[in-house]
C-alpha atoms as a PDB file:
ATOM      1  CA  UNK A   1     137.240  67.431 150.642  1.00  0.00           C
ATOM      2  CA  UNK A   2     137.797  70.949 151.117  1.00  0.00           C
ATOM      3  CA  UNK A   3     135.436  73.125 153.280  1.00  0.00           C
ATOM      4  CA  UNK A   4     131.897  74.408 150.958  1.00  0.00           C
ATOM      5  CA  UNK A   5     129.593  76.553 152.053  1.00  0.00           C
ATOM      6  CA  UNK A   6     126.160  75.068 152.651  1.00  0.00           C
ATOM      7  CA  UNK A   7     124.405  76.844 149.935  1.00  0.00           C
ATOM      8  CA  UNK A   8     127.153  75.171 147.483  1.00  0.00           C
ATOM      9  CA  UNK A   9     126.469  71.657 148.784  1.00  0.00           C
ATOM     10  CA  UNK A  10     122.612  71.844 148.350  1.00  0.00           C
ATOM     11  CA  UNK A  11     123.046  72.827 144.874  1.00  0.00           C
ATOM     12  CA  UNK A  12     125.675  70.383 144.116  1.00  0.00           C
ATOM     13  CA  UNK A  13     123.274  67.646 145.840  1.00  0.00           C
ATOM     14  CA  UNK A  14     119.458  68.362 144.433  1.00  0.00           C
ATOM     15  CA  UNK A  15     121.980  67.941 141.046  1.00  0.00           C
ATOM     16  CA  UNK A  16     123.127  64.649 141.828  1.00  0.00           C
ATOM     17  CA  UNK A  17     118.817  63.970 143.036  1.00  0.00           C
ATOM     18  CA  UNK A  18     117.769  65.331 139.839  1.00  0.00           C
ATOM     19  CA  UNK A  19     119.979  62.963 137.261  1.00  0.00           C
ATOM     20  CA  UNK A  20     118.827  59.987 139.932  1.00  0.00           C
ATOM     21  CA  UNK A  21     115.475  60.540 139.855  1.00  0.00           C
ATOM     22  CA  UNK A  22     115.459  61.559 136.205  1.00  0.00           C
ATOM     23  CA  UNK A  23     117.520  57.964 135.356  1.00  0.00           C
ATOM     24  CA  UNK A  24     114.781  55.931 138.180  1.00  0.00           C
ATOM     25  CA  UNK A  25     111.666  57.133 135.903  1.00  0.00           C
ATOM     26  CA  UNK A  26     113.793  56.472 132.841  1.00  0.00           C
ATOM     27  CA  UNK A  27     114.258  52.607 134.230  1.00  0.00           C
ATOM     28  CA  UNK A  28     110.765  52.626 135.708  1.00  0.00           C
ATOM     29  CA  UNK A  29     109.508  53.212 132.251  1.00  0.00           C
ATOM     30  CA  UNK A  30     111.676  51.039 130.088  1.00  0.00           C
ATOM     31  CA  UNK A  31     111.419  47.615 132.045  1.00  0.00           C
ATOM     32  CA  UNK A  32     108.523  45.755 130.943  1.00  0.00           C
ATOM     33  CA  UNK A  33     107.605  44.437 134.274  1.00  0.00           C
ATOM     34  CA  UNK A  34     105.224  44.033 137.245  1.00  0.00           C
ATOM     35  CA  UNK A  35     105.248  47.635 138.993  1.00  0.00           C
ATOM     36  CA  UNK A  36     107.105  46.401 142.283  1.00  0.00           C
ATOM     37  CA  UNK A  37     109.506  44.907 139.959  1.00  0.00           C
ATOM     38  CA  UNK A  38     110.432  48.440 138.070  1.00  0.00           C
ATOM     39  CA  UNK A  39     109.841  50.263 141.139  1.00  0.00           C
ATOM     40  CA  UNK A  40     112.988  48.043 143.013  1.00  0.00           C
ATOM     41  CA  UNK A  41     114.857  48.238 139.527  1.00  0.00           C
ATOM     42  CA  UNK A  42     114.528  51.962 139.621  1.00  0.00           C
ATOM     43  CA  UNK A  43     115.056  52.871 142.928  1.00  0.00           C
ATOM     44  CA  UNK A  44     118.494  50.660 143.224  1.00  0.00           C
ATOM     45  CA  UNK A  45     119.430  52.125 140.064  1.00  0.00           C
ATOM     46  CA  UNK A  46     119.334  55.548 141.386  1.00  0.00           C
ATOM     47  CA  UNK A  47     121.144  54.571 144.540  1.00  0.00           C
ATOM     48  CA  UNK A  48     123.886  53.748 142.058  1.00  0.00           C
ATOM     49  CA  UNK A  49     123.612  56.754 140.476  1.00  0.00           C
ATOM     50  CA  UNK A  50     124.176  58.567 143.964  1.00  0.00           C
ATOM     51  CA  UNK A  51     126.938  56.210 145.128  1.00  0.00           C
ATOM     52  CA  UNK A  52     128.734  57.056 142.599  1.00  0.00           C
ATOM     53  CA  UNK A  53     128.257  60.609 142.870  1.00  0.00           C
ATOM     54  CA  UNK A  54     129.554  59.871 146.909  1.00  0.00           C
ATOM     55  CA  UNK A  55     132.311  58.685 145.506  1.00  0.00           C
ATOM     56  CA  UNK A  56     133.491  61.528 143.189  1.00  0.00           C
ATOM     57  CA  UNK A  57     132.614  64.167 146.022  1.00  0.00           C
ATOM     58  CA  UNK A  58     134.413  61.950 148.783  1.00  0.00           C
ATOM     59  CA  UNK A  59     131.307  61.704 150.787  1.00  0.00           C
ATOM     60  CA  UNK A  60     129.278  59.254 151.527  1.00  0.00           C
ATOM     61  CA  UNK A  61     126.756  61.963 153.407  1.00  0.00           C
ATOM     62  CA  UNK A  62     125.397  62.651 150.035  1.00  0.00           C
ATOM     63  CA  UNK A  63     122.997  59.626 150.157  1.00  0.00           C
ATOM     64  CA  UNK A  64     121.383  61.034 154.026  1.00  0.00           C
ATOM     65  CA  UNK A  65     118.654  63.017 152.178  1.00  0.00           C
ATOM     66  CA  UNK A  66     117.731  59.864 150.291  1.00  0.00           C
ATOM     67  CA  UNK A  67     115.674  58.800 152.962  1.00  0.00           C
ATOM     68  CA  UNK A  68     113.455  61.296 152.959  1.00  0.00           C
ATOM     69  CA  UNK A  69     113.101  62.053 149.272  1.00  0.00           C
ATOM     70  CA  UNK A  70     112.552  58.534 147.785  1.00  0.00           C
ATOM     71  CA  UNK A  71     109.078  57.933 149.275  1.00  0.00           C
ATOM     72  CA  UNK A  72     107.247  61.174 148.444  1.00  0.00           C
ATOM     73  CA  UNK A  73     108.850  61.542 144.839  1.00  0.00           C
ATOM     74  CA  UNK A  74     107.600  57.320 144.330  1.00  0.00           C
ATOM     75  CA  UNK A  75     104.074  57.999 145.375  1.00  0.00           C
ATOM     76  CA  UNK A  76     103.776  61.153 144.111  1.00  0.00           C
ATOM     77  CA  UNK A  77     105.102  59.651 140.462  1.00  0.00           C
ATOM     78  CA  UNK A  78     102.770  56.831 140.963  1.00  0.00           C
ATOM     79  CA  UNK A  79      99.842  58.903 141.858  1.00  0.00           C
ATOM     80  CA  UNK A  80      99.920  61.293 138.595  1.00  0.00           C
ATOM     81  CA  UNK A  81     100.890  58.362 136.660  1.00  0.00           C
ATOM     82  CA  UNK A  82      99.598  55.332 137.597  1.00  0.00           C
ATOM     83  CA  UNK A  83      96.956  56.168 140.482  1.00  0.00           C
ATOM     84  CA  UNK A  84      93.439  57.485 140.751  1.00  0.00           C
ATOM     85  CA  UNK A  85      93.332  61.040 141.882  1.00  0.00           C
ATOM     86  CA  UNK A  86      91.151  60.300 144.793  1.00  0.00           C
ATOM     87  CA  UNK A  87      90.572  62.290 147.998  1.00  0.00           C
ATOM     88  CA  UNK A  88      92.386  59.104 150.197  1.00  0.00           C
ATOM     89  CA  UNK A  89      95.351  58.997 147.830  1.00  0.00           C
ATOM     90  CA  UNK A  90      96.162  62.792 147.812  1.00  0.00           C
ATOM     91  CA  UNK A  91      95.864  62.484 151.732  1.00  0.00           C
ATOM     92  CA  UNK A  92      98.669  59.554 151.862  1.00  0.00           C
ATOM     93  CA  UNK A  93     101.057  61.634 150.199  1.00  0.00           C
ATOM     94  CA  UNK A  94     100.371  65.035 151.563  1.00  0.00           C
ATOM     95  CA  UNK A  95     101.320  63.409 154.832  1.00  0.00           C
ATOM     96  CA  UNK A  96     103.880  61.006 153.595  1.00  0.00           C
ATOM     97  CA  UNK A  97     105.507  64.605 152.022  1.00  0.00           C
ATOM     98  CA  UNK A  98     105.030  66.438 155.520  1.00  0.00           C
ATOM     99  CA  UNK A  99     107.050  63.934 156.835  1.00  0.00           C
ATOM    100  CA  UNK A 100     109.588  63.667 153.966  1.00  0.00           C
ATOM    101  CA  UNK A 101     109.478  67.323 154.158  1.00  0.00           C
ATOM    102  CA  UNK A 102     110.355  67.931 158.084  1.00  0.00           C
ATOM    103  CA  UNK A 103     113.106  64.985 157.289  1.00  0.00           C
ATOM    104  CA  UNK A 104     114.733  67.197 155.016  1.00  0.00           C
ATOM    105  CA  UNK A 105     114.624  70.639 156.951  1.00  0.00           C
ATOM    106  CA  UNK A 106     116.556  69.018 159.939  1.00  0.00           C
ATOM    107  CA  UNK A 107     118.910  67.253 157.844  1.00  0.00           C
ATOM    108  CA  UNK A 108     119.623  70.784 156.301  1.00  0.00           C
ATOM    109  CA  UNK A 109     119.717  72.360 159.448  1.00  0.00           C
ATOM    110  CA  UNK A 110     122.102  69.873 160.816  1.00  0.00           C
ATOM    111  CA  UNK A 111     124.700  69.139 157.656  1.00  0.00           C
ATOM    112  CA  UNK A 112     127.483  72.059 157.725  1.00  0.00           C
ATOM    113  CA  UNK A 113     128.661  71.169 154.026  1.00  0.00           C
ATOM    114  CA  UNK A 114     130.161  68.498 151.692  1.00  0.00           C
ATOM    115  CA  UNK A 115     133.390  68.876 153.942  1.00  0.00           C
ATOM    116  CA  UNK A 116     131.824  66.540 156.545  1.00  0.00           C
ATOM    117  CA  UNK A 117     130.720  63.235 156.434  1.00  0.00           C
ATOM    118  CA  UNK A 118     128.860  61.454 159.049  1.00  0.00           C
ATOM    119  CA  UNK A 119     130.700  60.012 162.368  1.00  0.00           C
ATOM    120  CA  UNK A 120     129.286  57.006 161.287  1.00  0.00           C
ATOM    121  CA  UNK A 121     130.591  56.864 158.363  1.00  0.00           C
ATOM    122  CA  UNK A 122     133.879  58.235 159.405  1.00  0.00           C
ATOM    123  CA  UNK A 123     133.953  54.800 161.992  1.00  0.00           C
ATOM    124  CA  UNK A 124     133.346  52.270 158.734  1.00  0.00           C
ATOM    125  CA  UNK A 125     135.548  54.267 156.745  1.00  0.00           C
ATOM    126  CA  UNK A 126     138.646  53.624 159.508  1.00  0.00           C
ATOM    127  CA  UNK A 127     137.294  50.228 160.057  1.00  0.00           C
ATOM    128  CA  UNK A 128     137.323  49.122 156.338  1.00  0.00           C
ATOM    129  CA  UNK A 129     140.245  50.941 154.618  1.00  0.00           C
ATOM    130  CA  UNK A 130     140.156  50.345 151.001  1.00  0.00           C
ATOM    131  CA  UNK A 131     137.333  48.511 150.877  1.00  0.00           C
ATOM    132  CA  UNK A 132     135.001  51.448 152.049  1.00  0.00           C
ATOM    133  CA  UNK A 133     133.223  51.970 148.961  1.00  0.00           C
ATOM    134  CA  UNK A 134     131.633  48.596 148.760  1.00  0.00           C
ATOM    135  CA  UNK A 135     130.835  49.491 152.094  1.00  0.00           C
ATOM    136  CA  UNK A 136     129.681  52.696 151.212  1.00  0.00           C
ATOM    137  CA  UNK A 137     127.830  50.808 148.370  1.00  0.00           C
ATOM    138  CA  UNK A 138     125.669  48.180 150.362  1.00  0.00           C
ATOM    139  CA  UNK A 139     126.014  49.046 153.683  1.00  0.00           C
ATOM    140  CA  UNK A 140     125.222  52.412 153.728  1.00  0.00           C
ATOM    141  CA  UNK A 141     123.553  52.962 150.525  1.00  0.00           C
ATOM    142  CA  UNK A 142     121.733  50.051 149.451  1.00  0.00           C
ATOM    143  CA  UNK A 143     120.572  48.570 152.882  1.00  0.00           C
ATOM    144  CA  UNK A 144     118.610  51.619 153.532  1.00  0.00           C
ATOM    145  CA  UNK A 145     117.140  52.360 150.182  1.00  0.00           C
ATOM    146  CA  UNK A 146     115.279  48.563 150.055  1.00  0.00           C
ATOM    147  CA  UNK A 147     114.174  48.950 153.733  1.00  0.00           C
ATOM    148  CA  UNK A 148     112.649  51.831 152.725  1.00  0.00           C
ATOM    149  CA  UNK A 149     111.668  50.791 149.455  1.00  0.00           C
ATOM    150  CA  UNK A 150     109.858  47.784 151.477  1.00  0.00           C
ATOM    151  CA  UNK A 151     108.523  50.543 153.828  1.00  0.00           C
ATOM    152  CA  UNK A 152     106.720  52.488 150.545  1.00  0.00           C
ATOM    153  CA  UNK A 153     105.700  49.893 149.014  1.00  0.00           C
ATOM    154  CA  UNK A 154     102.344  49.178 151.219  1.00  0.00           C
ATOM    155  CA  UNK A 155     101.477  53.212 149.575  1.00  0.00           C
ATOM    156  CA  UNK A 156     102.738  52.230 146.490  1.00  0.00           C
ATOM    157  CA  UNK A 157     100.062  49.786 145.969  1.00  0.00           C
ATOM    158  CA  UNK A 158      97.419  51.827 147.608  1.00  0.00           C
ATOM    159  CA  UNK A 159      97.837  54.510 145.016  1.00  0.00           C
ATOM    160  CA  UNK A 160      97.940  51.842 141.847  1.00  0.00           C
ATOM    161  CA  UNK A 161      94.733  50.372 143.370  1.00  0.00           C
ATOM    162  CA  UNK A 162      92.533  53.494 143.644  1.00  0.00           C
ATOM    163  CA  UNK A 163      92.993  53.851 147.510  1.00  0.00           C
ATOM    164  CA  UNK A 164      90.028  54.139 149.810  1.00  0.00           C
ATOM    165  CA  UNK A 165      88.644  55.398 153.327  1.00  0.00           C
ATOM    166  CA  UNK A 166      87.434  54.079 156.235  1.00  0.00           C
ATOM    167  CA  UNK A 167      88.108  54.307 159.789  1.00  0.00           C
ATOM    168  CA  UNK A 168      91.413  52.074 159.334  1.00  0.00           C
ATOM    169  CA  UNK A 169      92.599  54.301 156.618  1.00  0.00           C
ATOM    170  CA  UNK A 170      91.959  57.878 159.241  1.00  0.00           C
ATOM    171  CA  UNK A 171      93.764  56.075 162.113  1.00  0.00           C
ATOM    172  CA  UNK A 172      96.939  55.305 159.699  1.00  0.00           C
ATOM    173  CA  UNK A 173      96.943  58.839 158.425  1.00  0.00           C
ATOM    174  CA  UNK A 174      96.418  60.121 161.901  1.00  0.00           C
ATOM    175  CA  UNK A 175      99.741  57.494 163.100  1.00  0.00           C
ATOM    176  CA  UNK A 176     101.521  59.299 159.891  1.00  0.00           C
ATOM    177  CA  UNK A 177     101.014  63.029 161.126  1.00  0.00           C
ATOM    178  CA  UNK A 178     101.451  61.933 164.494  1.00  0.00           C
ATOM    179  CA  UNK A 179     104.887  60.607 163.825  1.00  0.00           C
ATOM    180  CA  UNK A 180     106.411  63.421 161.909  1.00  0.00           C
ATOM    181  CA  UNK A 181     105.029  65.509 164.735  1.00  0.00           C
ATOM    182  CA  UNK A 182     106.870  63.945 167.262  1.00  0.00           C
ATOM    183  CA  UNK A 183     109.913  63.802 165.438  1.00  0.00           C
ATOM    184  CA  UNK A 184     109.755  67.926 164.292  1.00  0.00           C
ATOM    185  CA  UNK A 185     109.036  68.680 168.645  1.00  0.00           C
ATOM    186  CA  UNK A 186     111.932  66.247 169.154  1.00  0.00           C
ATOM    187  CA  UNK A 187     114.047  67.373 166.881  1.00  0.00           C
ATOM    188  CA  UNK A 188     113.550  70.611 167.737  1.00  0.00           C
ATOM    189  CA  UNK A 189     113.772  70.389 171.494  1.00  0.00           C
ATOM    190  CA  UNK A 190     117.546  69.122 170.443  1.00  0.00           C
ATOM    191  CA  UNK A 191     118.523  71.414 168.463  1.00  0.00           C
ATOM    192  CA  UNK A 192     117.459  74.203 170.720  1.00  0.00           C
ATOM    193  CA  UNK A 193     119.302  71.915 173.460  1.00  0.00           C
ATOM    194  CA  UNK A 194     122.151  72.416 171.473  1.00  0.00           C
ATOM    195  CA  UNK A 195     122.322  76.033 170.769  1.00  0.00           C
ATOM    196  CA  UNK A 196     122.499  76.445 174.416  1.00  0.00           C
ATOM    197  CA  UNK A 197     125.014  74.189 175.926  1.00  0.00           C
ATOM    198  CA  UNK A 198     127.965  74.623 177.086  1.00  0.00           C
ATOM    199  CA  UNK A 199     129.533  71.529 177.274  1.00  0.00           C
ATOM    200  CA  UNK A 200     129.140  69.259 174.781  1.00  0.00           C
ATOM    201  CA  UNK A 201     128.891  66.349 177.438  1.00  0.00           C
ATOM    202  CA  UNK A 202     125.620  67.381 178.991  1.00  0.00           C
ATOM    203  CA  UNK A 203     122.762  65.340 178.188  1.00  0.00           C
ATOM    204  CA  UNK A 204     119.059  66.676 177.646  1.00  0.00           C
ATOM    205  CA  UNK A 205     117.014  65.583 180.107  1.00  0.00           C
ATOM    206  CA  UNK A 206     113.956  67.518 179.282  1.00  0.00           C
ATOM    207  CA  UNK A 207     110.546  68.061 177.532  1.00  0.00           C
ATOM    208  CA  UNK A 208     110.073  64.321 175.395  1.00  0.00           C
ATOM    209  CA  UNK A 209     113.761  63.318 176.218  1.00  0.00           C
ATOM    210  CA  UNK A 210     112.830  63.405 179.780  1.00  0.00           C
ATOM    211  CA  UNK A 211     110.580  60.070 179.132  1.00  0.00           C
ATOM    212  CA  UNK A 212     112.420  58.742 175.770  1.00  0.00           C
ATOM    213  CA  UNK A 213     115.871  58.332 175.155  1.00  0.00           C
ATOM    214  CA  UNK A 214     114.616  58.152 171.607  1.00  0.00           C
ATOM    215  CA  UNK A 215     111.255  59.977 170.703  1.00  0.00           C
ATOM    216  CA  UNK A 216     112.829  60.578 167.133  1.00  0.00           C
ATOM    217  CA  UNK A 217     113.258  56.954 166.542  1.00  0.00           C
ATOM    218  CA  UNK A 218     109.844  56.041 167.685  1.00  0.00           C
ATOM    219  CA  UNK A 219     108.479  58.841 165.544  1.00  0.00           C
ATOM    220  CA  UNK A 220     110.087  57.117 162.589  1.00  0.00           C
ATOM    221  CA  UNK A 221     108.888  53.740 163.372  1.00  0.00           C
ATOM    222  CA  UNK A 222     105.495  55.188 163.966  1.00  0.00           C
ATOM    223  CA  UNK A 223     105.225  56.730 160.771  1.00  0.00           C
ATOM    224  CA  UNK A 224     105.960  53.363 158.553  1.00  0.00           C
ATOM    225  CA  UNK A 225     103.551  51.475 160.463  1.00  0.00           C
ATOM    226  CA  UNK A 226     100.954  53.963 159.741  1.00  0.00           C
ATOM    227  CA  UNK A 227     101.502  53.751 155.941  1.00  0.00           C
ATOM    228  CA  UNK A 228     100.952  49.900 156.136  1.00  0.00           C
ATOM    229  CA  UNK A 229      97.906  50.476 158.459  1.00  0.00           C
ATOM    230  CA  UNK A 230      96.228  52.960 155.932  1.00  0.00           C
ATOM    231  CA  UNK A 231      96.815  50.351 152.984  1.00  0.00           C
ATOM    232  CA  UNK A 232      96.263  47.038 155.193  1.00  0.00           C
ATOM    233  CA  UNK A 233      92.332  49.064 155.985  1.00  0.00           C
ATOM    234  CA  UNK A 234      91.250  48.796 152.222  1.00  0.00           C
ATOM    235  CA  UNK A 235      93.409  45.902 150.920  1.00  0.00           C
ATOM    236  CA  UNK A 236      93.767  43.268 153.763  1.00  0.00           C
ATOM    237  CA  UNK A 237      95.111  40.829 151.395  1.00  0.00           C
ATOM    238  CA  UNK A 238      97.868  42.652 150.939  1.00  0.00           C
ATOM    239  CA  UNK A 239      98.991  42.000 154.192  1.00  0.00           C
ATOM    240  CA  UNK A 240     102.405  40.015 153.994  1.00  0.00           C
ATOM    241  CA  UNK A 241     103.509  44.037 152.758  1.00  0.00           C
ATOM    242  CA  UNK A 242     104.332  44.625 156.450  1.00  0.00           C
ATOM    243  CA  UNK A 243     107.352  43.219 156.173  1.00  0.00           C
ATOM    244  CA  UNK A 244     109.117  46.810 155.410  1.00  0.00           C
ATOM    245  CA  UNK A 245     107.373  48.377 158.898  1.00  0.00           C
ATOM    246  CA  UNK A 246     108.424  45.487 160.278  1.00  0.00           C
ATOM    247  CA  UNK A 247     111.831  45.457 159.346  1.00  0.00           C
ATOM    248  CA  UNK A 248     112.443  48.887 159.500  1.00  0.00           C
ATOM    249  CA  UNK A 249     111.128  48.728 163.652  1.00  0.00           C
ATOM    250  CA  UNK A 250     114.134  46.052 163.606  1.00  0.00           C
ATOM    251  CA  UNK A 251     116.845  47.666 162.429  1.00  0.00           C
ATOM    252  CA  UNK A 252     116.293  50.480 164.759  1.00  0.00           C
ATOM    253  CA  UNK A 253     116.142  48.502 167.855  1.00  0.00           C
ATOM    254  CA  UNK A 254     118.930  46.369 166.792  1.00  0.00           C
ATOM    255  CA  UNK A 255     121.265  48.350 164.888  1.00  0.00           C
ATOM    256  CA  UNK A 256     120.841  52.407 165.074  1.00  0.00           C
ATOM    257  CA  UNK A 257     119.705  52.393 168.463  1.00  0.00           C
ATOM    258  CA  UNK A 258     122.749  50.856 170.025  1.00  0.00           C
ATOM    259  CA  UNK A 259     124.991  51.875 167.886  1.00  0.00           C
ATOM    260  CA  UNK A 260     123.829  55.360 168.446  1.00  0.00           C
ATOM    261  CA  UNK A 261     123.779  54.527 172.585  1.00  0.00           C
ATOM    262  CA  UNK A 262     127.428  53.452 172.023  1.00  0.00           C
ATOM    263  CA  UNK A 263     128.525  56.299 170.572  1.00  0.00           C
ATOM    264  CA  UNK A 264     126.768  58.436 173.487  1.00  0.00           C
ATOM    265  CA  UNK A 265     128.336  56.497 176.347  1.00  0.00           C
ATOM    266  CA  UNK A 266     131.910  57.445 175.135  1.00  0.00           C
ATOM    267  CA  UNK A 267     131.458  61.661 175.402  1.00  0.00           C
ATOM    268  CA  UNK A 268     127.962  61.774 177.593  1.00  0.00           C
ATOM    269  CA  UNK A 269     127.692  62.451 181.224  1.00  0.00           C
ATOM    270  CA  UNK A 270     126.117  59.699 183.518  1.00  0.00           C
ATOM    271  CA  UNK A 271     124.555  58.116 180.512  1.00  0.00           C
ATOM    272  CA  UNK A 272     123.865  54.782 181.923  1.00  0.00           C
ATOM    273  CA  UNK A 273     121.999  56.579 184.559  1.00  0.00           C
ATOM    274  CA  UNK A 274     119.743  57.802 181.926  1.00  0.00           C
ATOM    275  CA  UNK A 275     119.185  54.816 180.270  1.00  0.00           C
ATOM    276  CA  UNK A 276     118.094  53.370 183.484  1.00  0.00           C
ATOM    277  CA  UNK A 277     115.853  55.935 184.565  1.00  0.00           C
ATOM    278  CA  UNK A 278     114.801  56.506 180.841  1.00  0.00           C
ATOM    279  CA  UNK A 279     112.461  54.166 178.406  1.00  0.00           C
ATOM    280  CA  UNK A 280     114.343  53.413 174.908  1.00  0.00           C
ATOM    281  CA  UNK A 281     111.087  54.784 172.857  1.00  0.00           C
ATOM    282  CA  UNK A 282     107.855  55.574 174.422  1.00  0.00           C
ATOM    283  CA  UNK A 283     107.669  58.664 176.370  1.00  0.00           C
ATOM    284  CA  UNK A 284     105.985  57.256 179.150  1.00  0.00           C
ATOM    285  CA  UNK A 285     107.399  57.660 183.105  1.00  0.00           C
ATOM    286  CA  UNK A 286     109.526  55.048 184.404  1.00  0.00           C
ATOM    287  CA  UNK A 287     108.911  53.999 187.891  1.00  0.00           C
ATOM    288  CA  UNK A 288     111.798  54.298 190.420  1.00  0.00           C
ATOM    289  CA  UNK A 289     112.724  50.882 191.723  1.00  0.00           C
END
């Protein structure tokens, strides 16, 4: 795709968000079904929608700010709509939003246009050839959109059941705030990393990427296990729900993580020295053998 400005490829992508979020409400609405039923109908239906869209502009980087969007637009829908407005609900989705929020500054800080796609994207797209848009489809798209579809769901009922408060509920907001913290510091710390290197083959070695290869990640992880905390406090019996945080911890360790490591290795200076000196997530000091 030819080079676009930045300010052209956010307005050509909260378009393609609108018409997907306007068709998931549309589906949500129609189907007469149990909620998590509708919900997964709507939300896979406006993954369509914005796979398709990928696949008009040539870029399958049109689906990154998904991530971040689905969960506060689903809780805030189900709040007006199907919730209580209740002091422990608004709290859920002010800080599910603050972290949706911070998601989508860095991913705007860090996307130069709808000219570039992700490397990652660019490695399935030379490993699959002509069948990269079923790729595209359910390995990039879908995949992600019903982990974190399993991930929301946990607030999702919360809302539709009135919410609550207790100490349960405080700690799981607290774990939610806490992880979108350490993502925004970590995040930051890279990108300031960035604007002052020289050689793109240095490695930051300091402030939370002294003691985590991956403080980002474990931010992430941290935050969907605080969403299933807050709703596990007032509805225990909705426990089997932790499947999403659960999953979602999973394909971190197991797929981003070393795929992401991989990637490093090839263009980083004395990475495996930093793995061994560094822990994979929690910035805690590793002791010299």
């Amino acid at each position: 795709m030819k080079r676009t400005s930045r300010l052209q490829s956010y307005l050509v992508i909260t378009v393609c968000y609108i018409g997907a979020a306007v068709l998931g409400i549309w589906v949500y609405h129609a189907l007469e079904t149990s909620p998590w039923l509708a919900l997964l109908a709507a939300d896979l239906l406006a993954t369509f929608f914005i796979w398709l869209t990928s696949i008009i502009l040539k870029n399958a980087s049109v689906y990154d700010p998904y991530w971040s969007v689905q969960p506060p637009i689903i809780l805030g829908l189900a709040l007006i709509f199907l919730g209580t407005m209740n002091l422990s609900s608004i709290l859920l989705l002010v800080a599910l939003t603050f972290w949706g929020a911070r998601l989508s500054v860095n991913w705007m800080i860090t996307f130069p246009g709808l000219h570039h796609q992700d490397w990652r994207y660019d490695l399935l797209e030379r490993k699959s050839k002509k069948f990269f848009p079923l790729v595209n489809l359910f390995g990039i798209q879908i995949m992600p959109t019903l982990i974190v579809y399993a991930c929301v769901l946990p607030g999702f009922y919360y809302i539709l059941r009135g919410g609550g408060l207790n100490i349960g509920t405080v700690i799981g907001l607290l774990l939610i705030v806490g992880g979108a913290v350490l993502e925004l510091v970590a995040d930051y710390q890279m990108q300031l990393f960035k604007q002052k290197r020289a050689d793109r083959s240095c490695l930051l070695c300091s402030g939370l990427w002294k003691y985590s290869r991956h403080p980002n990640y474990l931010g992430e992880i941290t935050v969907w296990w605080g969403v299933y905390l807050v709703m596990l406090s007032v509805f225990p019996d909705l426990w089997f729900l932790g499947l999403g945080a659960l999953i979602n911890t999973a394909l971190f360790l197991f797929i981003s993580i070393p795929m992401a490591e991989n990637h490093l290795k090839t263009y980083k200076k004395d990475y495996a020295t930093y793995q061994r000196k560094t822990r994979m997530l929690f910035p805690i000091p590793k002791r010299e053998k």
